[in-house]
Protein backbone atom coordinates (compact mmCIF):
# COMPACT_ATOMS: atom_id res chain seq x y z
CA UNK A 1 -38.42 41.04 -92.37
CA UNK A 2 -41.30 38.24 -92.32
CA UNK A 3 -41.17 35.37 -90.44
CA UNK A 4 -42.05 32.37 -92.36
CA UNK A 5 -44.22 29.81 -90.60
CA UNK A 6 -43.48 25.64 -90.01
CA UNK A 7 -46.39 24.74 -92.65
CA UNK A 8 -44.78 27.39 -95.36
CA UNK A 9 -41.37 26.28 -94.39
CA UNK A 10 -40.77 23.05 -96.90
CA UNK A 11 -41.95 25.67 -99.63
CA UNK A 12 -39.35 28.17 -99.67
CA UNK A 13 -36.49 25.48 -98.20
CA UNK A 14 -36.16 24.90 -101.77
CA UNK A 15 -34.97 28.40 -103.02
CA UNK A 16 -32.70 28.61 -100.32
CA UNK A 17 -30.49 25.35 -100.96
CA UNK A 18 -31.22 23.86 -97.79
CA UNK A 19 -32.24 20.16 -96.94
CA UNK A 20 -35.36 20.16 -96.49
CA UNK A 21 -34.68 17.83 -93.51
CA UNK A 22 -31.99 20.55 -91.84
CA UNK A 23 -32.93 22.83 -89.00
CA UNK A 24 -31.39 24.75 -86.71
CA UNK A 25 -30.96 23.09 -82.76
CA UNK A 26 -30.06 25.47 -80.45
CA UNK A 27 -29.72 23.59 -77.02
CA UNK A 28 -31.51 25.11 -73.61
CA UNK A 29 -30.75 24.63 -70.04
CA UNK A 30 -32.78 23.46 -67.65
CA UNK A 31 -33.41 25.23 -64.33
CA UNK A 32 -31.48 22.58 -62.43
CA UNK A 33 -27.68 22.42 -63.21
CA UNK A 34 -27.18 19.01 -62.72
CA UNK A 35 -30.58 17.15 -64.36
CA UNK A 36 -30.16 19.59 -66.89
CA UNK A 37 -30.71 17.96 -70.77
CA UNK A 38 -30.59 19.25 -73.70
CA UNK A 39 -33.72 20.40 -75.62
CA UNK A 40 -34.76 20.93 -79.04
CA UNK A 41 -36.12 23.87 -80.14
CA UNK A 42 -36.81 24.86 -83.53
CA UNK A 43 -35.92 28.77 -84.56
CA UNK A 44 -38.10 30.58 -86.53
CA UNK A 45 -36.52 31.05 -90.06
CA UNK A 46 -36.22 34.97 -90.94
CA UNK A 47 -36.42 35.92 -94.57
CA UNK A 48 -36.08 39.04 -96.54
CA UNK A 49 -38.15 40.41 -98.95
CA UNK A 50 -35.26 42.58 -100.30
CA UNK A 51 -34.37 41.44 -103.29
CA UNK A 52 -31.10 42.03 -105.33
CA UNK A 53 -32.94 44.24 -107.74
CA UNK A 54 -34.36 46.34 -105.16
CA UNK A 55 -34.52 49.96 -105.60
CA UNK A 56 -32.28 50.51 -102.72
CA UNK A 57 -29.10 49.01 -104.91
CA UNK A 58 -29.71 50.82 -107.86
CA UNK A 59 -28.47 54.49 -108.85
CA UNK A 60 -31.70 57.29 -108.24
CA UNK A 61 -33.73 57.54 -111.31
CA UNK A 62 -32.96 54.26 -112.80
CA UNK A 63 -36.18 51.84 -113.03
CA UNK A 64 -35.15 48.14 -113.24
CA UNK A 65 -38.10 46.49 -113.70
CA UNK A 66 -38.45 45.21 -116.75
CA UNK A 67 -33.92 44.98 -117.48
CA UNK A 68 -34.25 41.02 -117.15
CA UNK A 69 -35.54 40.71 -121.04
CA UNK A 70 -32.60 41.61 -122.27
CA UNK A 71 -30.46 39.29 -120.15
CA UNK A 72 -32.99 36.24 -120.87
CA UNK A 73 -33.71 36.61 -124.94
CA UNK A 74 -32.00 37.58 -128.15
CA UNK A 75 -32.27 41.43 -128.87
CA UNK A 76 -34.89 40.27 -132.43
CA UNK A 77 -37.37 38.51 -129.18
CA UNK A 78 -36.92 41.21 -126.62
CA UNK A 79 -39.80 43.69 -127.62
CA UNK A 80 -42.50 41.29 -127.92
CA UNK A 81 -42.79 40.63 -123.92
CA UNK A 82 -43.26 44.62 -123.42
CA UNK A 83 -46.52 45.90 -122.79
CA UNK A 84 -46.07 49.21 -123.44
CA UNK A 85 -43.51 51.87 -125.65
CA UNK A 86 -42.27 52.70 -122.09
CA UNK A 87 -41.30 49.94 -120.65
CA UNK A 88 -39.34 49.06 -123.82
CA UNK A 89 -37.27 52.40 -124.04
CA UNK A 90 -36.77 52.38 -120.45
CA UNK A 91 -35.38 48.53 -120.05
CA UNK A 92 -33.02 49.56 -123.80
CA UNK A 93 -31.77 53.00 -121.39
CA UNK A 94 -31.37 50.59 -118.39
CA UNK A 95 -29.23 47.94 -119.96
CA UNK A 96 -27.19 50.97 -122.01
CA UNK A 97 -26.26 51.98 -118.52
CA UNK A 98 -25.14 49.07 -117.10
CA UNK A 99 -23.36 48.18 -120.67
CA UNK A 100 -22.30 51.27 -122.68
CA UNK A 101 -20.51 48.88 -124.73
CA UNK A 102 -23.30 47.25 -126.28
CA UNK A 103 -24.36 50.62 -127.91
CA UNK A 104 -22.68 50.08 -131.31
CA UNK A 105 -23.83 46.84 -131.35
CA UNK A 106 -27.46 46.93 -130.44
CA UNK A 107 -28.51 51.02 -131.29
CA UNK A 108 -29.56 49.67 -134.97
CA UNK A 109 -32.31 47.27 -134.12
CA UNK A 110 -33.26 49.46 -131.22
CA UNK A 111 -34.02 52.30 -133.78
CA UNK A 112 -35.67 50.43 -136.44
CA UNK A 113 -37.63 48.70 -133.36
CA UNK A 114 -38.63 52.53 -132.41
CA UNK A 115 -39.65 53.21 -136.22
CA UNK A 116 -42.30 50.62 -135.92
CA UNK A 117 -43.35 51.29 -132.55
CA UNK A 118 -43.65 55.09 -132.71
CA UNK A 119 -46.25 56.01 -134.90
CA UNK A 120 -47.63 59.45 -133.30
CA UNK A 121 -46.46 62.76 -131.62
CA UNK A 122 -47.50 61.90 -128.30
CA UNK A 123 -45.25 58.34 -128.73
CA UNK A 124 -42.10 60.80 -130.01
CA UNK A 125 -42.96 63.24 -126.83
CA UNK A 126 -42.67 60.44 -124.65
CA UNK A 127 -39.39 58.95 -126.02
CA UNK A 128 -37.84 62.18 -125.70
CA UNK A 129 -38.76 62.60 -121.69
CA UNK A 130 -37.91 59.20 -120.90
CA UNK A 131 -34.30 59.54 -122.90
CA UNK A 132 -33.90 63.45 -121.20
CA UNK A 133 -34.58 62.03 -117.75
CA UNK A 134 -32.20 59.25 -118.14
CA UNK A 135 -29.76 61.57 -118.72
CA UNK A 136 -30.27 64.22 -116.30
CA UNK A 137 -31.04 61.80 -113.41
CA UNK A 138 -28.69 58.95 -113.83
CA UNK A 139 -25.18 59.69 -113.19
CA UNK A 140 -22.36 59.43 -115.96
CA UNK A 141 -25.29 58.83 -118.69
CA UNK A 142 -25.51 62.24 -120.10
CA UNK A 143 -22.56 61.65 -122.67
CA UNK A 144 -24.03 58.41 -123.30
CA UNK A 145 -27.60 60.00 -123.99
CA UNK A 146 -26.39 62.63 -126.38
CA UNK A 147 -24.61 59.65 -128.28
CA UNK A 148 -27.88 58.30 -128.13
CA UNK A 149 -29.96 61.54 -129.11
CA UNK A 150 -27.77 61.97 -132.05
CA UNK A 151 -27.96 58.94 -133.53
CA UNK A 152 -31.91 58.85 -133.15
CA UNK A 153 -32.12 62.31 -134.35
CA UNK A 154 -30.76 61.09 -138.29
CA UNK A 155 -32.79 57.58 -137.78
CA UNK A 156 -35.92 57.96 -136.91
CA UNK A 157 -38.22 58.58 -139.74
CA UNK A 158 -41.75 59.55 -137.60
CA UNK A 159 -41.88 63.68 -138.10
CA UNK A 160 -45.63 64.95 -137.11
CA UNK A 161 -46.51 68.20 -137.00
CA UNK A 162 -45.42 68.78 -133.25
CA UNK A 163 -41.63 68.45 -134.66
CA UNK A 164 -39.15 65.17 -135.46
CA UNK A 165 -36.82 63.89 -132.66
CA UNK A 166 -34.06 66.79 -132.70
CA UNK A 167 -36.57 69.82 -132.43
CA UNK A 168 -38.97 68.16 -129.40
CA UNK A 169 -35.34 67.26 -127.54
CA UNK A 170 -34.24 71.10 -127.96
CA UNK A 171 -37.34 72.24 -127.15
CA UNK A 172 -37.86 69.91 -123.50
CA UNK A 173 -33.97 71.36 -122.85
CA UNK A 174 -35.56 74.95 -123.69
CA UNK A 175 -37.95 74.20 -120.74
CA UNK A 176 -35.35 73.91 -118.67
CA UNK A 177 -32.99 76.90 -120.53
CA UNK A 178 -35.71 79.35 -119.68
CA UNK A 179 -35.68 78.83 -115.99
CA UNK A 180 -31.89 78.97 -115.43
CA UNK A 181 -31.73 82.15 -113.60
CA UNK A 182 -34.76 80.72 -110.98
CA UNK A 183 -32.49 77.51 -110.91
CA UNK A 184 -29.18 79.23 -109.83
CA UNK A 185 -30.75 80.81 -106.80
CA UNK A 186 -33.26 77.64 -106.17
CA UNK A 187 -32.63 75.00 -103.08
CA UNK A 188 -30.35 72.21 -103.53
CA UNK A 189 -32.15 69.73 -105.13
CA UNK A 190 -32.90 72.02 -107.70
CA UNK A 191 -29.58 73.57 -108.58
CA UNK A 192 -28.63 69.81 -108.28
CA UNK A 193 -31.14 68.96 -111.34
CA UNK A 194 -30.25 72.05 -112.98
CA UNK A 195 -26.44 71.32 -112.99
CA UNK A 196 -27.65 67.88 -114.60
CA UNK A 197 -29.39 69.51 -117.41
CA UNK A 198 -25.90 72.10 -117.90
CA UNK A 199 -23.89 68.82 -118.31
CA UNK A 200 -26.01 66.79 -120.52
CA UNK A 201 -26.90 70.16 -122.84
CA UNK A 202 -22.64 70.43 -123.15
CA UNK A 203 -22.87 66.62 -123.97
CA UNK A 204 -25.26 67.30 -126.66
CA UNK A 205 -23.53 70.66 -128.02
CA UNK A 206 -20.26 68.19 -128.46
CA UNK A 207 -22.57 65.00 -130.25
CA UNK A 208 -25.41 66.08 -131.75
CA UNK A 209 -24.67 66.31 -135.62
CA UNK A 210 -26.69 68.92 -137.90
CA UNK A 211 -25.88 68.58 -141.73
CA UNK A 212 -25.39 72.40 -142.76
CA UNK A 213 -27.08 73.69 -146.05
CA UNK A 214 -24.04 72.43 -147.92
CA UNK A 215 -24.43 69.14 -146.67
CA UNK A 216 -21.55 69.27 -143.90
CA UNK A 217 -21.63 68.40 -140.90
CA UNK A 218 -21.53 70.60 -138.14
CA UNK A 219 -22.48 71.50 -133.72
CA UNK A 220 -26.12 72.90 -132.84
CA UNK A 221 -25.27 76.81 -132.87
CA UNK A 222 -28.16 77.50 -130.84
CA UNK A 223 -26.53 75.07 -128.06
CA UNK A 224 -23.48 77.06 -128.18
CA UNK A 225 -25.20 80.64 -127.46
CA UNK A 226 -27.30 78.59 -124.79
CA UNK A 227 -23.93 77.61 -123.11
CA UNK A 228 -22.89 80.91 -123.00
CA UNK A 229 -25.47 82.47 -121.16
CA UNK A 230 -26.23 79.62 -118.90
CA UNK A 231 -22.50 80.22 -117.81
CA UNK A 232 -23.37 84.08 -117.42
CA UNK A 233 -26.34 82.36 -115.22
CA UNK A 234 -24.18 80.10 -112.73
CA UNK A 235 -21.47 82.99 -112.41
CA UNK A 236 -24.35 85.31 -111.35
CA UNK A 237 -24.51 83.30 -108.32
CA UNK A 238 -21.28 82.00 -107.58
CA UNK A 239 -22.05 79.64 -105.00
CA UNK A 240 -19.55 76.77 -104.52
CA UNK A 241 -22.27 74.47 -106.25
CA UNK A 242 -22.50 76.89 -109.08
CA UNK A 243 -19.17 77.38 -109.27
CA UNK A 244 -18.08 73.21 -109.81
CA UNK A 245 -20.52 73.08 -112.24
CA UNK A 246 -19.16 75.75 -114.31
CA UNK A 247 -15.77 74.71 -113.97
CA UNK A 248 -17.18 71.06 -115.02
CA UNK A 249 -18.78 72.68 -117.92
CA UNK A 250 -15.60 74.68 -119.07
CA UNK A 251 -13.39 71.70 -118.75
CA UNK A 252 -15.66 70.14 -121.00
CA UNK A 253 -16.41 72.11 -123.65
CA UNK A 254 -14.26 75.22 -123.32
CA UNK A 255 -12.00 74.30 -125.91
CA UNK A 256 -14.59 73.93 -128.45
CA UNK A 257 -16.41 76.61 -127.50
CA UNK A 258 -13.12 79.31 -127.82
CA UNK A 259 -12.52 78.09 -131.05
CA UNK A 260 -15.73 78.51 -132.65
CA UNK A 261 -16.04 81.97 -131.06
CA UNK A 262 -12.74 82.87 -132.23
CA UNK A 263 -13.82 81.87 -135.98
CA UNK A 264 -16.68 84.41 -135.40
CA UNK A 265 -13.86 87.10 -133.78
CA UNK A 266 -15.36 86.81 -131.14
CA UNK A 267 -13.96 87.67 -127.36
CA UNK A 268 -16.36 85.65 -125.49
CA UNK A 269 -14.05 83.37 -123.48
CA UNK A 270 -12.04 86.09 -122.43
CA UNK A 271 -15.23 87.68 -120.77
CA UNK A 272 -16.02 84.82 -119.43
CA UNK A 273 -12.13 84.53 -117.69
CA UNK A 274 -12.15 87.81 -116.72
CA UNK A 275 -15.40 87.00 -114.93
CA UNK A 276 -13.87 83.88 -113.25
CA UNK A 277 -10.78 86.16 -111.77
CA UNK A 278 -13.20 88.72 -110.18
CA UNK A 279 -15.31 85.10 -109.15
CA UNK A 280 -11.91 84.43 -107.20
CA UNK A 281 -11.05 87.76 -106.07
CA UNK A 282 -14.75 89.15 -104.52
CA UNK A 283 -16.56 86.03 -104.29
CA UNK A 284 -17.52 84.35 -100.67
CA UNK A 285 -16.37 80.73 -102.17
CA UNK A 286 -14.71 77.75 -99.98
CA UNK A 287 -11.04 77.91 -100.69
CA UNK A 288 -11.07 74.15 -102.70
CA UNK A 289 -13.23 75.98 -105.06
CA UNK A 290 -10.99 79.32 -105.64
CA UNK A 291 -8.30 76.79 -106.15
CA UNK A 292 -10.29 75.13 -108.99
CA UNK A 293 -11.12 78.22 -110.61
CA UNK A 294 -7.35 79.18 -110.79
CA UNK A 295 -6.74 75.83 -112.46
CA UNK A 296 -9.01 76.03 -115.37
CA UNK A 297 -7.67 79.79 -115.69
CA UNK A 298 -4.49 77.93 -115.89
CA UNK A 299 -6.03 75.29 -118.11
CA UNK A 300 -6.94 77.94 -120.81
CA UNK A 301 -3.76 79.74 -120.41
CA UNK A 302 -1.76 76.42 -121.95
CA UNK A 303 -5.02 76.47 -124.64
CA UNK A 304 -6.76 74.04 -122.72
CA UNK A 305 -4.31 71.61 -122.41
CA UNK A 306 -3.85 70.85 -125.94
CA UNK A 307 -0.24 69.93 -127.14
CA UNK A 308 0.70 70.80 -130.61
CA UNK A 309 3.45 69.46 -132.17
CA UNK A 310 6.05 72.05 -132.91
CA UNK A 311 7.09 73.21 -136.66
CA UNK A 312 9.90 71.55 -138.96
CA UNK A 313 11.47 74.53 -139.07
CA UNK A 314 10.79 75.53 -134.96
CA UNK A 315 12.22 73.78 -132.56
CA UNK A 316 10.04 74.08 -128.96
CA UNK A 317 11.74 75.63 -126.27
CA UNK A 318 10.32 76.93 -123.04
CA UNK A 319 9.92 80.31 -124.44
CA UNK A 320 7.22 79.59 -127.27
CA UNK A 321 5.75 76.37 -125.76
CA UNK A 322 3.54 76.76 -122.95
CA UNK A 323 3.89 72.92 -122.72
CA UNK A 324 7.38 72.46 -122.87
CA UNK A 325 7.81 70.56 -119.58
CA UNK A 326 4.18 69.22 -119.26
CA UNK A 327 5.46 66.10 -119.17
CA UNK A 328 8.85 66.39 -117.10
CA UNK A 329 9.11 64.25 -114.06
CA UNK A 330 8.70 65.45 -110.52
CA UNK A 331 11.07 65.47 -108.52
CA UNK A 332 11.81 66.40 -104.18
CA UNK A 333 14.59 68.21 -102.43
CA UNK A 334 15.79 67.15 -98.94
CA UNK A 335 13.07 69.25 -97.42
CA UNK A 336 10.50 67.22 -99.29
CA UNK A 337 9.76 70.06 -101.68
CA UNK A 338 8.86 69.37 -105.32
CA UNK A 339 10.43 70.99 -108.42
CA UNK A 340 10.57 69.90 -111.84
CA UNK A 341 13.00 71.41 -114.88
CA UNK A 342 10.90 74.54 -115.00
CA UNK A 343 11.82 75.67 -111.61
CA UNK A 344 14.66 77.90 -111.94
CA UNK A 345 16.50 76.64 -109.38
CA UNK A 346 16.68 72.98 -111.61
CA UNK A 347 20.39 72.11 -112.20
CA UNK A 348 21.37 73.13 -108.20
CA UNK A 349 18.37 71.47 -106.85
CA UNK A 350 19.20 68.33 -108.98
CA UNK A 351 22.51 68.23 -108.19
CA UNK A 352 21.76 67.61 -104.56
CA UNK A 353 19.29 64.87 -105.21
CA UNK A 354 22.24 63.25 -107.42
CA UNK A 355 24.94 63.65 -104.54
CA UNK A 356 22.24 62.52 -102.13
CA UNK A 357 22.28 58.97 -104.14
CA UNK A 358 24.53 57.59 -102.78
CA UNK A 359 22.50 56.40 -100.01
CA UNK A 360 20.43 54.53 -101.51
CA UNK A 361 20.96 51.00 -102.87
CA UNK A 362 20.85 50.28 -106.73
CA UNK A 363 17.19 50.29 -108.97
CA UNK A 364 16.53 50.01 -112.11
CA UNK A 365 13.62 52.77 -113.20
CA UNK A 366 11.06 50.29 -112.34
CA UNK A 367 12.08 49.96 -109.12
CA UNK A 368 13.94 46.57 -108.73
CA UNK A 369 16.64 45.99 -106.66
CA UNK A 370 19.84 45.74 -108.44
CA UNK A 371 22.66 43.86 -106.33
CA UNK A 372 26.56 44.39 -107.47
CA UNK A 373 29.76 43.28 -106.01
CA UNK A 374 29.79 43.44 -102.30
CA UNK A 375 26.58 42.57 -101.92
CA UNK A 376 25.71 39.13 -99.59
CA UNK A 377 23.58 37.55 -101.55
CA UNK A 378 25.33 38.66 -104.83
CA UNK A 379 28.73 37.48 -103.31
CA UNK A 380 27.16 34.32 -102.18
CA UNK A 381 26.17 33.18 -105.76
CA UNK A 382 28.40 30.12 -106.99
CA UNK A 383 28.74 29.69 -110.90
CA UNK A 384 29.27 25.56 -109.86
CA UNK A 385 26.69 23.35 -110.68
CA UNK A 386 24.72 21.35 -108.45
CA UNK A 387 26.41 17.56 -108.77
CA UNK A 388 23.01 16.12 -109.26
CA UNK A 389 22.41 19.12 -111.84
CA UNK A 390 25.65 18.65 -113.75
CA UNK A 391 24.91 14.79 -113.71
CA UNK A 392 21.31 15.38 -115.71
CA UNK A 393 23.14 17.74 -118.08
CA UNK A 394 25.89 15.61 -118.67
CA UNK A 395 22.85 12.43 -119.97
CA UNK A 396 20.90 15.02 -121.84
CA UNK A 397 24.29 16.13 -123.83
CA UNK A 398 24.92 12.10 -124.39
CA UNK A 399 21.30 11.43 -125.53
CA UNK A 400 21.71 14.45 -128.03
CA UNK A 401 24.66 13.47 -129.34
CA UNK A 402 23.43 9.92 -129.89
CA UNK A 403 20.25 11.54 -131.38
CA UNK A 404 22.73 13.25 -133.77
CA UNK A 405 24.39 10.04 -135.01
């Protein structure tokens, strides 16, 4: 905090909104009770030379310094006030965080801004850090940045020697793919970067688009044998940290990642359960994170959550649908304990929440109160009109009849 001198005060009075003639009085007393006057005595005015866009209010890893230009001008005007290829990517990743929305709008003139900007390896290098440290330092950008990578991976035209877009982005999450075994065992801020890197690399195995030699389109194989073995890595050291962040990878991309290995007959998932149960079993883990182990084991049991919709000629039953009453209400005994239709004790359970009805009053499903007979307020209700009512209806059925005529 500075304290702003009488000479500099009419300057920044101004900014502030305040009449330049206002001050603050605070009134003293004198020594002597009864002579005692008031006094006028001017307090210093303390400013603060936070400001709104300080670092301090702003996620780690996100620079905000040059984010104004694209508040202040058209997207066409924006790049001409930068100074540099950096501070132009980094204010376009800025504003994509605080507005994913704007990316289908805005990602086409950013790219062809990039194709005229980027004109050697060492720009492409850079574009790729900047973009990869967005991602793995800003938190909830790393789906965003594999949108991102994806689309600049089949847009950008610059390919020198050192590789195009998609090969310098596999090859900076390489860097990091090498040292995953150091990383699992490293202090916290490096597991902490290291889980970063696991998410965004599952983010980019589930966007990033390669046209096959047929011309489909199809996932990054190499990211999908990299996912396996940096979940090997993290359930080498099952550490509750480790542990989240290979349940958060499994929840993500598990799915995916069964099928495809299943179209290869392979049995890699079910290694990697089996690996989880002996996790839960042998491993020193907190107790929250045992329990979130046996719910993605449950998670994959019911194929990952995925609801299919049963045959023509099948009709789904509890027996062959795992998600038969995944969407059954929950309901609580006397005791307080839940049970749904899938608890075998259903029909006696719900019989005594049906008998126990009766003491409560009448709601529709959405909760309103429903008054009947008997009621006060229902019995109070008289179908009579009010006379001053009945005399107002009575002129507006004259004046339409008149109307009429």
């Amino acid at each position: 905090m500075d304290v702003v001198s009488q000479s500099s005060l009419n300057e920044h009075l101004p900014q502030t909104g305040i009449p330049s003639g206002s001050q603050d009085k605070v009134s003293v007393l004198d020594s002597e009770p009864e002579m005692a006057e008031p006094q006028v005595a001017v307090t210093p005015v303390i400013r603060s030379n936070l400001s709104v866009k300080a670092p301090e209010f702003y996620p780690p890893g996100y620079i905000q310094n040059f984010n104004q230009n694209f508040a202040d001008s058209s997207f066409e005007d924006r790049y001409d006030g930068y100074l540099t290829l950096v501070e132009y990517v980094q204010d376009f990743l800025n504003h994509l965080t605080d507005q994913p929305a704007c990316f289908e709008t805005e990602i086409e003139q950013f790219a062809e801004t990039l194709n005229a900007w980027v004109t050697s390896g060492e720009d492409l290098q850079g574009l790729v850090e900047l973009i990869y440290q967005q991602a793995t330092s800003v938190p909830n950008f790393s789906y965003m940045g594999a949108r991102l990578c994806n689309y600049l991976s089949h847009h950008l035209t610059i390919s020198p020697q050192s590789g195009n877009f998609r090969q310098l982005l596999l090859q900076r999450c390489r860097a990091e793919y090498e040292n995953r075994d150091e990383a699992t065992r490293a202090d916290e801020t490096t597991q902490k970067e290291f889980h970063a890197f696991v998410l965004f690399l599952a983010e980019l195995y589930l966007n990033l688009e390669i046209k096959g030699t047929k011309g489909q389109v199809m996932r990054a194989e190499i990211l999908q044998e990299g996912l396996r073995e940096l979940l090997n890595a993290l359930l080498s050291n099952p550490v509750d940290s480790n542990l989240i962040c290979a349940v958060k990878l499994l929840k993500l991309t598990g799915s995916v990642l069964e099928d495809a290995w299943k179209e290869k007959g392979k049995s890699d998932m079910e290694d990697i359960i089996q690996r989880i149960e002996n996790v839960v079993l042998d491993a020193n883990c907190s107790r929250d994170v045992k329990h979130m182990l046996l719910k993605l084991v449950e998670l994959r049991s019911s194929n990952w959550g995925r609801v299919h919709g049963s045959s023509a000629h099948t009709e789904a039953t509890p027996e062959n649908d795992p998600n038969y009453f995944m969407n059954e209400p929950t309901f609580y005994t006397s005791e307080g304990v839940p049970f749904t239709a899938a608890d075998p004790d259903y029909q006696e359970k719900y019989q005594e929440l049906l008998e126990r009805e009766e003491f409560f009053p009448e709601y529709e499903e959405n909760g309103t109160y429903l008054p009947g007979p008997g009621d006060p307020y229902f019995d109070d209700i008289d179908d009579e009109m009010d006379p001053e009512i009945e005399e107002a209806y009575e002129k507006f059925c004259l004046e339409s009849e008149h109307t009429k005529k």
